[in-house]
C-alpha atoms as a PDB file:
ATOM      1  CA  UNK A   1      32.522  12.254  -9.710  1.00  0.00           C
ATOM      2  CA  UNK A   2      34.067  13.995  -6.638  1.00  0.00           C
ATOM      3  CA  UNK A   3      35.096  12.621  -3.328  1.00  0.00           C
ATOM      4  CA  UNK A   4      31.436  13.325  -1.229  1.00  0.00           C
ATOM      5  CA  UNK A   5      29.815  11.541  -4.333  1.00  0.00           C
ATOM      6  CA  UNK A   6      31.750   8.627  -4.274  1.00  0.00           C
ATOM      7  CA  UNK A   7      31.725   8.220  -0.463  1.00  0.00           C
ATOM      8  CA  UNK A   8      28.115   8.661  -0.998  1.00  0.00           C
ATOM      9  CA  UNK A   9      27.990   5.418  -3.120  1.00  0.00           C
ATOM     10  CA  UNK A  10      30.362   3.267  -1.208  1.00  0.00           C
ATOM     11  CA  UNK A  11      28.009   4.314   1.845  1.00  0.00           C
ATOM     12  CA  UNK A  12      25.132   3.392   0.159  1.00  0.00           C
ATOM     13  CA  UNK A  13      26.486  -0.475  -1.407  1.00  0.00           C
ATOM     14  CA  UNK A  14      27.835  -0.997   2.356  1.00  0.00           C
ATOM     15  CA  UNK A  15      24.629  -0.335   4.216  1.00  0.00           C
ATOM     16  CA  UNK A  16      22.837  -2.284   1.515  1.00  0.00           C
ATOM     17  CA  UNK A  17      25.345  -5.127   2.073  1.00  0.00           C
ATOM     18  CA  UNK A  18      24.272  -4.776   5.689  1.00  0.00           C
ATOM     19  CA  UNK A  19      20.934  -4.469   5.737  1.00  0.00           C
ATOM     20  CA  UNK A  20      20.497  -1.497   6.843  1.00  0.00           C
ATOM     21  CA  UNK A  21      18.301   1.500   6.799  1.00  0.00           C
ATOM     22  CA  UNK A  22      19.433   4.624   5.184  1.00  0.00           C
ATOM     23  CA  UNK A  23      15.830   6.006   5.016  1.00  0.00           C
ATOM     24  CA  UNK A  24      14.902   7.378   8.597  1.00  0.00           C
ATOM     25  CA  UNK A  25      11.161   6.868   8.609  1.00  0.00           C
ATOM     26  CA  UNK A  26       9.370   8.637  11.184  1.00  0.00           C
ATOM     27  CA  UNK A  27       8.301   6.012  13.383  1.00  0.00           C
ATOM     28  CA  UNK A  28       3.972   5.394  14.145  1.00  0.00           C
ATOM     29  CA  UNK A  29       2.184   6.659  16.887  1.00  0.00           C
ATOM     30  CA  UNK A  30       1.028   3.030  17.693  1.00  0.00           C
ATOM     31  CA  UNK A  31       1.913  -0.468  15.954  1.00  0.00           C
ATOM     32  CA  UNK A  32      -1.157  -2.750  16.147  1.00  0.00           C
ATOM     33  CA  UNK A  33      -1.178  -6.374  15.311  1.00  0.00           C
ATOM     34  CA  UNK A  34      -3.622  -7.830  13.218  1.00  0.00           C
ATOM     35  CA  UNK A  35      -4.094 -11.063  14.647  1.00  0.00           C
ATOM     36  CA  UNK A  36      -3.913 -12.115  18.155  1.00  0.00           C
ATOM     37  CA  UNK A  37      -1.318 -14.803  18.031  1.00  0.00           C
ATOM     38  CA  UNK A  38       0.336 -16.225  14.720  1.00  0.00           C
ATOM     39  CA  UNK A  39      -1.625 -15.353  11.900  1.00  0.00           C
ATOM     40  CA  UNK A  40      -3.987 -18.044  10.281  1.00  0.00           C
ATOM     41  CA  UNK A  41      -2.381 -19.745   7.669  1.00  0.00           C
ATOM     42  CA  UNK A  42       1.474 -19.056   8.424  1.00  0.00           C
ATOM     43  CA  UNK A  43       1.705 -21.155  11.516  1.00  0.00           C
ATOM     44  CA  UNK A  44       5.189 -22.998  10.161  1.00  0.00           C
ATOM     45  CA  UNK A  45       6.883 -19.576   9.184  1.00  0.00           C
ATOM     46  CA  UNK A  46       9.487 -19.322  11.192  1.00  0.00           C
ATOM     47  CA  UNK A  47      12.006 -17.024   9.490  1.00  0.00           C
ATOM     48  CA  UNK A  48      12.384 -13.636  10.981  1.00  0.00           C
ATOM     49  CA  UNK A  49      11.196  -9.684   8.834  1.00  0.00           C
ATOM     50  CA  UNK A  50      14.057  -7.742   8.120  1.00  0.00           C
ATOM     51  CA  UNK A  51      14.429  -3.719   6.782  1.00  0.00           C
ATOM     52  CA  UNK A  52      17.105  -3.308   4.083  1.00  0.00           C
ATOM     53  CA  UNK A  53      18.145  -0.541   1.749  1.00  0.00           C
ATOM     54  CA  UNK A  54      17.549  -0.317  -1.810  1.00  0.00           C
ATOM     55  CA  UNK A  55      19.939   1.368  -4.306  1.00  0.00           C
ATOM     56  CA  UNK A  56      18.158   4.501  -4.364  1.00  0.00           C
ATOM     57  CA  UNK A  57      18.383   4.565  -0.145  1.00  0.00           C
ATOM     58  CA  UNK A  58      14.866   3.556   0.545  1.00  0.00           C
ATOM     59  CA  UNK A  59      13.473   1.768   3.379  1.00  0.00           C
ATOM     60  CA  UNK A  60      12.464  -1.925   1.828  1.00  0.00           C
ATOM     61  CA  UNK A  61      10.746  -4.596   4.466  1.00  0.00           C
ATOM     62  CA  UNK A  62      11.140  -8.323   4.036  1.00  0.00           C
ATOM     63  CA  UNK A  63       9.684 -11.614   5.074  1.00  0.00           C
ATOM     64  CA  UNK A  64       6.770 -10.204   7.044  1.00  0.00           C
ATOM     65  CA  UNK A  65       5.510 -12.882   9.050  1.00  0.00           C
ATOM     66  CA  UNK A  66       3.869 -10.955  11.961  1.00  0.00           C
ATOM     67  CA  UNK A  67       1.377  -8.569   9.978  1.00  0.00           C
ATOM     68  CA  UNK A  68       0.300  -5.074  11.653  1.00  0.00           C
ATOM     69  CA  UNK A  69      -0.579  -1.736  11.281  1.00  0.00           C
ATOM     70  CA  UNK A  70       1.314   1.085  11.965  1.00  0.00           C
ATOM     71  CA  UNK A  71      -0.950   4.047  13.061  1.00  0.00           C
ATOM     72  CA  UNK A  72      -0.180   8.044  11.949  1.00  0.00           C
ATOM     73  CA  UNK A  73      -2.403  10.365  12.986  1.00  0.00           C
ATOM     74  CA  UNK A  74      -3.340  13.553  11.514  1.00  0.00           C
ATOM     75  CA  UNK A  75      -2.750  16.506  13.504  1.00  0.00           C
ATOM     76  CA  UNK A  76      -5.985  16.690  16.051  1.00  0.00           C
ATOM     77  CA  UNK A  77      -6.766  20.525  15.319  1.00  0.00           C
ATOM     78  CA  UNK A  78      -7.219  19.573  10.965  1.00  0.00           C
ATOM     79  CA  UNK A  79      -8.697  15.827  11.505  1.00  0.00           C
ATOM     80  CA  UNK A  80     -11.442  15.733   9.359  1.00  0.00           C
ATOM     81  CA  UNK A  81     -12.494  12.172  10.715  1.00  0.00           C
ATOM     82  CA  UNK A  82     -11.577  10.232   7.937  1.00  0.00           C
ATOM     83  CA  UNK A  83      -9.097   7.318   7.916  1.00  0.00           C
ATOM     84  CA  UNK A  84      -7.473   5.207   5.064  1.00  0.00           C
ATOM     85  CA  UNK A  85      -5.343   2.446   5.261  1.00  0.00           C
ATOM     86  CA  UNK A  86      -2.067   1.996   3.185  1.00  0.00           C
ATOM     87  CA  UNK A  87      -1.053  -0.867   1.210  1.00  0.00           C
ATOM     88  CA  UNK A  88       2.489  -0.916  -0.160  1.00  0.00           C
ATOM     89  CA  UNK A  89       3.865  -2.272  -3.085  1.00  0.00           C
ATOM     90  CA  UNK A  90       6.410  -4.765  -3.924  1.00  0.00           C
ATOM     91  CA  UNK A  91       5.797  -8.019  -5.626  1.00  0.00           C
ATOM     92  CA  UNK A  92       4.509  -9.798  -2.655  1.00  0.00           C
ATOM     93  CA  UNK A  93       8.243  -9.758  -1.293  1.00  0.00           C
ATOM     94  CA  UNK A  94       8.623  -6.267  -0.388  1.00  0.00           C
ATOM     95  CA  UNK A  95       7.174  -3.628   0.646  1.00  0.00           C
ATOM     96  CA  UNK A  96       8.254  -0.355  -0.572  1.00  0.00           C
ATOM     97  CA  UNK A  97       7.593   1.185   3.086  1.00  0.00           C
ATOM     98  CA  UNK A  98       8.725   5.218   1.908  1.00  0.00           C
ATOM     99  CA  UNK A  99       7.020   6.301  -1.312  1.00  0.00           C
ATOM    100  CA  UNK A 100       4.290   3.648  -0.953  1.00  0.00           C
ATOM    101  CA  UNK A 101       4.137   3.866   2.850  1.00  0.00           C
ATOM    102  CA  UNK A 102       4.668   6.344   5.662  1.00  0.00           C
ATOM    103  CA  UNK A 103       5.426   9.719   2.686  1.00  0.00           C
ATOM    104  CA  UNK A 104       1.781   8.277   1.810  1.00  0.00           C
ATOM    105  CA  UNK A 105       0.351   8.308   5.325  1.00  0.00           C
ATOM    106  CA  UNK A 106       2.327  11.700   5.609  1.00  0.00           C
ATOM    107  CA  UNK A 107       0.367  13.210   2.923  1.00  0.00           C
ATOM    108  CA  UNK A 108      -2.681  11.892   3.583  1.00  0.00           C
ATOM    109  CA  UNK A 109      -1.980  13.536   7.426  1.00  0.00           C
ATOM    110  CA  UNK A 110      -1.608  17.217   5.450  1.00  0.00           C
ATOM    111  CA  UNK A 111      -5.056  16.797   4.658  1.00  0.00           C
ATOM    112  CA  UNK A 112      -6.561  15.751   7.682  1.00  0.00           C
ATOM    113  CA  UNK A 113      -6.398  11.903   7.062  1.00  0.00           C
ATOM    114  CA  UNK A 114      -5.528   9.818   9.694  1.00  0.00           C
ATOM    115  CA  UNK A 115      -3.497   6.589   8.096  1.00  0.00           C
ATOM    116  CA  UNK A 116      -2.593   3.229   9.110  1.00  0.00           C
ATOM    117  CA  UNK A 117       0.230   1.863   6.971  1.00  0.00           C
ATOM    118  CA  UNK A 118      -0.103  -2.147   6.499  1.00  0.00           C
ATOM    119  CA  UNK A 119       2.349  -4.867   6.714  1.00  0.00           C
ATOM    120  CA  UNK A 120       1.063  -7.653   4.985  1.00  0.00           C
ATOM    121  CA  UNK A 121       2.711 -11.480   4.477  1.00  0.00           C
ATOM    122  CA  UNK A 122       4.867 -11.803   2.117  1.00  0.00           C
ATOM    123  CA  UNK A 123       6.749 -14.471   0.240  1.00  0.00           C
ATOM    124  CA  UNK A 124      10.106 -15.923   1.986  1.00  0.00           C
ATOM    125  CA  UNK A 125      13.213 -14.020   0.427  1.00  0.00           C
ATOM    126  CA  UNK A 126      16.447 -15.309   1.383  1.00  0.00           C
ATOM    127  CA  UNK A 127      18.774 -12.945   3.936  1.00  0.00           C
ATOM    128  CA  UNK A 128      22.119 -15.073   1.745  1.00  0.00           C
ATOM    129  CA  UNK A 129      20.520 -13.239  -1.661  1.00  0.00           C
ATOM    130  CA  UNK A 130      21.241  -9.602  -3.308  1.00  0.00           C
ATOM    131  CA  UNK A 131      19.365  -7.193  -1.198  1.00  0.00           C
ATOM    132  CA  UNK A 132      16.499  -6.683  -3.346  1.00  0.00           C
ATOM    133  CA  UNK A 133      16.889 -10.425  -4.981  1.00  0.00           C
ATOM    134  CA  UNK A 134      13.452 -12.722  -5.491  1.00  0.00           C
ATOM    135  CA  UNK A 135      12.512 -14.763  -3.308  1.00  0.00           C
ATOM    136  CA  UNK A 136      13.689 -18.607  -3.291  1.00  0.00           C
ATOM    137  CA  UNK A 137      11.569 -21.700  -4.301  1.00  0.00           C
ATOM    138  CA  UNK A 138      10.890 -22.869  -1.201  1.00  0.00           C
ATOM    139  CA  UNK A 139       9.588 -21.665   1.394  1.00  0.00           C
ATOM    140  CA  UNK A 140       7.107 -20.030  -0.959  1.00  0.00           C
ATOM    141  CA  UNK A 141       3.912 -19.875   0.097  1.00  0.00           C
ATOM    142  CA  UNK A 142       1.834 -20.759  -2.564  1.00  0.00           C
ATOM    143  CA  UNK A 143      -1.314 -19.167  -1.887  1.00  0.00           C
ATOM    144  CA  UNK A 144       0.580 -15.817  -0.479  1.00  0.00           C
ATOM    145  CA  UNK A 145      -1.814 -13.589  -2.275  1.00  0.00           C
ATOM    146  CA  UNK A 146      -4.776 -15.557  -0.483  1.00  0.00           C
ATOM    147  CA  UNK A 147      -2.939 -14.727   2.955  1.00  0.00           C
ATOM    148  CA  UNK A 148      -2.405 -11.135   2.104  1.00  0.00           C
ATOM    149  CA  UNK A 149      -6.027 -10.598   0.958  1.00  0.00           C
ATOM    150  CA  UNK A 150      -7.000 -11.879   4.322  1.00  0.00           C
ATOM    151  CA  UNK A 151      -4.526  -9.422   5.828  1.00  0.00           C
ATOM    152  CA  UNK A 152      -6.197  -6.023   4.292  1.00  0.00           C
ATOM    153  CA  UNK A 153     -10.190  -7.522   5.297  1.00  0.00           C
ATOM    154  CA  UNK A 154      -8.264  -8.265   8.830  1.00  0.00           C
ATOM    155  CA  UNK A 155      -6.749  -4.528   8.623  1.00  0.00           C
ATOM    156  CA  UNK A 156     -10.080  -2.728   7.665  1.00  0.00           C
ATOM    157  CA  UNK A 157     -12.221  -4.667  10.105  1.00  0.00           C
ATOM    158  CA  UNK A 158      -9.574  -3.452  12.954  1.00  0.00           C
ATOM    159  CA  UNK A 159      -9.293   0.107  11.592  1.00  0.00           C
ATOM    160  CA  UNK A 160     -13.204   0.394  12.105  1.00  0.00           C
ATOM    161  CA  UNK A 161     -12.845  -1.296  15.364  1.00  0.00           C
ATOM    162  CA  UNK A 162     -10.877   1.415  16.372  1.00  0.00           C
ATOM    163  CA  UNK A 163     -13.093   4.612  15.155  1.00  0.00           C
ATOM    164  CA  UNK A 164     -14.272   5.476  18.298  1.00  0.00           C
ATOM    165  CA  UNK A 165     -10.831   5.243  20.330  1.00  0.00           C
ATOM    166  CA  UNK A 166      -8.894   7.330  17.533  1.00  0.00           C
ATOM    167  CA  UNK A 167     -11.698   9.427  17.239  1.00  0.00           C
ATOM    168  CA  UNK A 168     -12.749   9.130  13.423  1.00  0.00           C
ATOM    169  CA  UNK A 169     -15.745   7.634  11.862  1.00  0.00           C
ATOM    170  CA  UNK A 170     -16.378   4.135  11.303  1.00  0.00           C
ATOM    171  CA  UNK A 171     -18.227   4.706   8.215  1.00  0.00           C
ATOM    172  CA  UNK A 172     -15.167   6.878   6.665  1.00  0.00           C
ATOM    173  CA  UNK A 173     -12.451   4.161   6.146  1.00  0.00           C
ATOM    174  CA  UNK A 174     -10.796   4.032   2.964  1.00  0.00           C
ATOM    175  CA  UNK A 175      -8.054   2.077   1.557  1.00  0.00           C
ATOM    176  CA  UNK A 176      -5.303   2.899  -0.968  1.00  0.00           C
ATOM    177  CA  UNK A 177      -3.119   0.118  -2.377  1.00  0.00           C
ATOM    178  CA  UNK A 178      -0.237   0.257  -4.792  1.00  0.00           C
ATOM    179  CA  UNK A 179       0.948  -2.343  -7.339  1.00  0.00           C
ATOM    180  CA  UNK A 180       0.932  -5.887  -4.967  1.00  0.00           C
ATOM    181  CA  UNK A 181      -0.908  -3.449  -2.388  1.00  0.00           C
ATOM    182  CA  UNK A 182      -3.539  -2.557  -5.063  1.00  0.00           C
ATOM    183  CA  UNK A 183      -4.229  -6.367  -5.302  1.00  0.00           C
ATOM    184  CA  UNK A 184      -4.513  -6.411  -1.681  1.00  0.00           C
ATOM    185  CA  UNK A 185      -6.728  -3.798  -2.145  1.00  0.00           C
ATOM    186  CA  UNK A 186      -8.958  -5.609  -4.451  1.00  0.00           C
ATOM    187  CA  UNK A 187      -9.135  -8.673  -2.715  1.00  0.00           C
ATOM    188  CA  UNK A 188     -10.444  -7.054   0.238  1.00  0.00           C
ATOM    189  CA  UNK A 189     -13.728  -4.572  -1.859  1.00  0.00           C
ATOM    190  CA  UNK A 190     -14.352  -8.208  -3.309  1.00  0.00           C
ATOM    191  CA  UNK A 191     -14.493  -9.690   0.181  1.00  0.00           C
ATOM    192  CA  UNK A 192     -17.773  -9.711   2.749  1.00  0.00           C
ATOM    193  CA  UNK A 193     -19.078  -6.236   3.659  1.00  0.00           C
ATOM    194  CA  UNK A 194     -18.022  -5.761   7.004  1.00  0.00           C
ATOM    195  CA  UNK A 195     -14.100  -6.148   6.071  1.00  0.00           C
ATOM    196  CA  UNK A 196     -14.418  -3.764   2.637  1.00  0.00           C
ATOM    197  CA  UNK A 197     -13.759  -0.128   2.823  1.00  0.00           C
ATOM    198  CA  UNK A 198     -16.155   2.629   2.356  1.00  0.00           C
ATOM    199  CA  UNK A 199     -13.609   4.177  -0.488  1.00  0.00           C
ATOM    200  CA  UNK A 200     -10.873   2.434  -2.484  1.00  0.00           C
ATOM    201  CA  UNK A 201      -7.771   3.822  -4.458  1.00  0.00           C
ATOM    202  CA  UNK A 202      -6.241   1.252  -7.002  1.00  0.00           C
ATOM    203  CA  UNK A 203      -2.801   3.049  -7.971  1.00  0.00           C
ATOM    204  CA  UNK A 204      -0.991   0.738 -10.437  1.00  0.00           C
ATOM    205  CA  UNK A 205      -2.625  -1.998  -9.344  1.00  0.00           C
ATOM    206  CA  UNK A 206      -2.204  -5.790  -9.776  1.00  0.00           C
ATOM    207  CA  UNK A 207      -4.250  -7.890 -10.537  1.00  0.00           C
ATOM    208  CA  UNK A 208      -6.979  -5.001 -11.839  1.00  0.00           C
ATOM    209  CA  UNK A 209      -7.494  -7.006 -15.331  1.00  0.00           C
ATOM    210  CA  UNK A 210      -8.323  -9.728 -13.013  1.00  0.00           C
ATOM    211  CA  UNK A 211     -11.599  -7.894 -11.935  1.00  0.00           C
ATOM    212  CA  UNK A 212     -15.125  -9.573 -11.797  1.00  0.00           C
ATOM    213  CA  UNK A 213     -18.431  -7.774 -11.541  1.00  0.00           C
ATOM    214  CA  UNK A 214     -18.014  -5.900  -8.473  1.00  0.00           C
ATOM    215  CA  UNK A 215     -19.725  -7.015  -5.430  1.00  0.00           C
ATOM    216  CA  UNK A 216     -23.211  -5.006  -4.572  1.00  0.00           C
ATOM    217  CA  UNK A 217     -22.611  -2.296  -2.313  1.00  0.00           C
ATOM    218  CA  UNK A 218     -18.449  -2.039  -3.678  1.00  0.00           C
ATOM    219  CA  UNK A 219     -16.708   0.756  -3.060  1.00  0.00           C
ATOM    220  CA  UNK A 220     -16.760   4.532  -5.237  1.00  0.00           C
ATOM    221  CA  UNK A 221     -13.044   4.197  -6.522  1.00  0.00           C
ATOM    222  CA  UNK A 222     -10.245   6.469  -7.404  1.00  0.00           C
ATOM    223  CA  UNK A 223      -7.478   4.809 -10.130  1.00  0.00           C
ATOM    224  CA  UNK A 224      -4.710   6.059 -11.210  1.00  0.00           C
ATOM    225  CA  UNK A 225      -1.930   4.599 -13.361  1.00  0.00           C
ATOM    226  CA  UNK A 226       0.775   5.551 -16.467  1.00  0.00           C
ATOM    227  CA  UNK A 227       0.273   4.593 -20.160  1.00  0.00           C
ATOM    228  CA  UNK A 228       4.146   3.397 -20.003  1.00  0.00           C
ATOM    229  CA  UNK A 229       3.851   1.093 -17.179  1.00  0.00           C
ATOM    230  CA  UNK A 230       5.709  -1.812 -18.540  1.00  0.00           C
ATOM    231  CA  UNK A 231       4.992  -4.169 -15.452  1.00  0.00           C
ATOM    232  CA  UNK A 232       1.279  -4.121 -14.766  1.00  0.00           C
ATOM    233  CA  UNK A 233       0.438  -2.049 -18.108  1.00  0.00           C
ATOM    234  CA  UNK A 234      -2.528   0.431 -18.303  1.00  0.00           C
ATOM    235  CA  UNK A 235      -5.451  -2.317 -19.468  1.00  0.00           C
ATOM    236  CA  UNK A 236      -6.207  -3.546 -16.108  1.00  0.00           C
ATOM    237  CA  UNK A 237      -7.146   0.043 -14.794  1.00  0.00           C
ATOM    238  CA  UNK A 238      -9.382   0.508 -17.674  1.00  0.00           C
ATOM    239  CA  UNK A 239     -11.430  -3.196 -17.254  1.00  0.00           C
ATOM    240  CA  UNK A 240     -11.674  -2.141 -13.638  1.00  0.00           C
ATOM    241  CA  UNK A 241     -12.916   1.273 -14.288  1.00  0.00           C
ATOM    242  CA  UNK A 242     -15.428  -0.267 -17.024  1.00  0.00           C
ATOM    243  CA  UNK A 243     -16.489  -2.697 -14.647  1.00  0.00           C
ATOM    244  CA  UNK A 244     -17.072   0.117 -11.907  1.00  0.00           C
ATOM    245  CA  UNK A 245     -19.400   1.850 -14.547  1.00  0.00           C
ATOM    246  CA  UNK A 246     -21.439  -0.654 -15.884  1.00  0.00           C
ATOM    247  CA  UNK A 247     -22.271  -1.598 -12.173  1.00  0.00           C
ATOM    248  CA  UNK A 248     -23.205   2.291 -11.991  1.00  0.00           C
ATOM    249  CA  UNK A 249     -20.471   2.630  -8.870  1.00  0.00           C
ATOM    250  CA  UNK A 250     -19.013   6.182  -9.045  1.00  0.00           C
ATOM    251  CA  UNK A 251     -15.268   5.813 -10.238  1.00  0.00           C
ATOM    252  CA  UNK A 252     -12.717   8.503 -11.700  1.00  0.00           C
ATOM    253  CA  UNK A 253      -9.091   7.143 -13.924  1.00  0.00           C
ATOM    254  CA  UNK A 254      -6.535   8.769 -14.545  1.00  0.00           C
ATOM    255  CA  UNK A 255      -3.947   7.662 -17.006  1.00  0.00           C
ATOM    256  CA  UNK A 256      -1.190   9.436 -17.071  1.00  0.00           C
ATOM    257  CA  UNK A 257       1.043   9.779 -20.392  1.00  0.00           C
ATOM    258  CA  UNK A 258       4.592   9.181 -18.485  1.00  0.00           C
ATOM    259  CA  UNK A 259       5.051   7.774 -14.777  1.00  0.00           C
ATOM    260  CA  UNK A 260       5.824   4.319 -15.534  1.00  0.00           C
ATOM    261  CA  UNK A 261       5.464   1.955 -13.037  1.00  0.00           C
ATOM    262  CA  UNK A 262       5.654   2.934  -9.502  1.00  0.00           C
ATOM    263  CA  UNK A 263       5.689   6.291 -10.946  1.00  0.00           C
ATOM    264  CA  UNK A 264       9.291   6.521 -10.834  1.00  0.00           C
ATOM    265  CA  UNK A 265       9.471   8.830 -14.398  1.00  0.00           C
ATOM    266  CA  UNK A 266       9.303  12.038 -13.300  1.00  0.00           C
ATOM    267  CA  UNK A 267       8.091  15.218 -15.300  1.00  0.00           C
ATOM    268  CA  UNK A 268       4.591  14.247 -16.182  1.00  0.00           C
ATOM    269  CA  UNK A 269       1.248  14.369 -14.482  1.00  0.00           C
ATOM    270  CA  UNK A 270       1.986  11.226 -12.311  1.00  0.00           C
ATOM    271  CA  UNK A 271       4.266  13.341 -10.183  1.00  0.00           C
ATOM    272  CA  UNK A 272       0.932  14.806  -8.673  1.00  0.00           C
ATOM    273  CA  UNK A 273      -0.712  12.326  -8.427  1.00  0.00           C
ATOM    274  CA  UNK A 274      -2.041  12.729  -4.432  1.00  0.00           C
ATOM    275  CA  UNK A 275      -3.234  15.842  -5.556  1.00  0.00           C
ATOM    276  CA  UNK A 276      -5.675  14.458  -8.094  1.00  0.00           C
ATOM    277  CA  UNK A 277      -6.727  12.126  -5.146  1.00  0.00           C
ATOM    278  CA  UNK A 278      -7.274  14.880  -2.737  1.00  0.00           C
ATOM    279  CA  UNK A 279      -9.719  16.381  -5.242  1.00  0.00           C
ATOM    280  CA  UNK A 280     -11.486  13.410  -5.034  1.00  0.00           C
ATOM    281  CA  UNK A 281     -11.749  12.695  -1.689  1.00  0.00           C
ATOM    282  CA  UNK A 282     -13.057  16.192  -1.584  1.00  0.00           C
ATOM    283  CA  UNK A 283     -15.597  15.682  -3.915  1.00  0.00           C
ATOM    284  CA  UNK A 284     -16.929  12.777  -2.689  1.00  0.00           C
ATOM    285  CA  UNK A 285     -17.000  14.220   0.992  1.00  0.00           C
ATOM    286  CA  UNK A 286     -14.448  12.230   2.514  1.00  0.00           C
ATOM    287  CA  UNK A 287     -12.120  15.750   4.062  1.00  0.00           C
ATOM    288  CA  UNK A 288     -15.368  17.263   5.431  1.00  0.00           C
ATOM    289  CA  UNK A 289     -15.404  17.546   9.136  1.00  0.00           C
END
């Protein structure tokens, strides 16, 4: 290891040590609270969010008690009028904010995709643990999944609010969550009509196995996940897309042979994954102006 390398990695244990950010993420157009006020439910939360930095330099959020959405648009001259909201992963204690946030929205800009990254409630970690330690016994909210369901109906309710000031249709919002985010996602299709999205991506998600008959009038889905994924495995994906067909809602799968989870194993078909979901979005109408 030379000198820059290992300057590199003291760098990176000291800002992690610190909390810090070494990923500069481009900051939103517009941050937009979800709730007027303190958020049902987490009245007696009273601990503050923080950004650190995880070992590979990524921007990870903490102890989200305010929950918002932060607003990218697409370029105006390639808008297609389309938006999607993005749900991060994390184990309902972080939120993987670059590679499951704003390099999503980013993406989904490129093809003409306004997106709204969400901050949803998460469980209490403690500022006294390991950066990217779990979070203590108490305060742990034990219905924290509950909370951040309510959070994505809450987010797609206010996205379609919005249409007509950010100037894209109110009958084109779709939602793409990944692992926790992904049962974010899923709480909010099961939830009442007016809070679901018109089109759902379940990447990795949790709770998938969990599914029940989908609602009538759910979401056409797009899942995607790896055959290797040790955390969440590959099972759920395939009960959810089963469940999608035998309620005759359109749904495409893709499981990919390496990725594992979070898609972190490079070389396989996982790496391109977006791409596989901008084909569908196409085909399903969703980047027509």
């Amino acid at each position: 290891m030379n000198i820059l390398e290992c300057t590199k990695g003291v760098l990176l244990v000291l800002i992690s040590i610190c909390g810090l950010s070494a990923a500069e993420l481009p900051p939103p157009e517009r941050e937009i609270p979800l709730y007027r006020g303190v958020a049902p439910g987490s009245e007696q939360w009273d601990w503050a969010e923080r950004t650190i930095t995880n070992g590979n330099g990524r921007a990870v959020v903490q102890n989200v008690v305010r929950p918002v959405l932060q607003y990218y648009p697409a370029p105006k001259p390639i808008a297609v009028g389309t938006a999607m909201i993005v749900a991060p992963g994390g184990g309902w204690h972080n939120l993987m904010m670059s590679y499951e946030g704003v390099e999503i929205a980013q993406r989904l800009n490129e093809m003409g995709v306004d997106a709204f990254v969400l901050k949803y409630r998460l469980t209490y970690t403690d500022p006294r643990l390991k950066p990217m330690g779990r979070p203590t016994a108490a305060p742990y909210p034990p219905n924290i999944r509950e909370l951040s369901g309510a959070d994505g109906r809450q987010a797609v309710l206010l996205v379609r609010q919005h249409a007509g000031t950010f100037g894209y249709r109110a009958d084109r919002i779709g939602m793409i969550g990944f692992s926790a985010g992904g049962g974010v996602l899923l709480a909010t299709v099961a939830g009442p009509v007016e809070s679901r999205p018109n089109f759902a991506a379940a990447i990795y998600a949790a709770d998938a196995g969990n599914t029940t008959p989908p609602p009538d009038g759910a979401p056409v889905m797009f899942i995607a996940v790896a055959s290797d994924d040790r955390s969440v495995g590959y099972q759920g994906s395939l009960d959810l897309f089963s469940a999608w067909r035998k309620a005759n809602i359109p749904v495409e799968l893709h499981i990919f042979q390496t990725g594992q989870h979070g898609f972190g194993k490079k070389g396989g078909g996982a790496d391109h994954f977006m791409d596989r979901l901008e084909e569908w979005l196409k085909v399903n109408g969703w980047l027509s102006k």
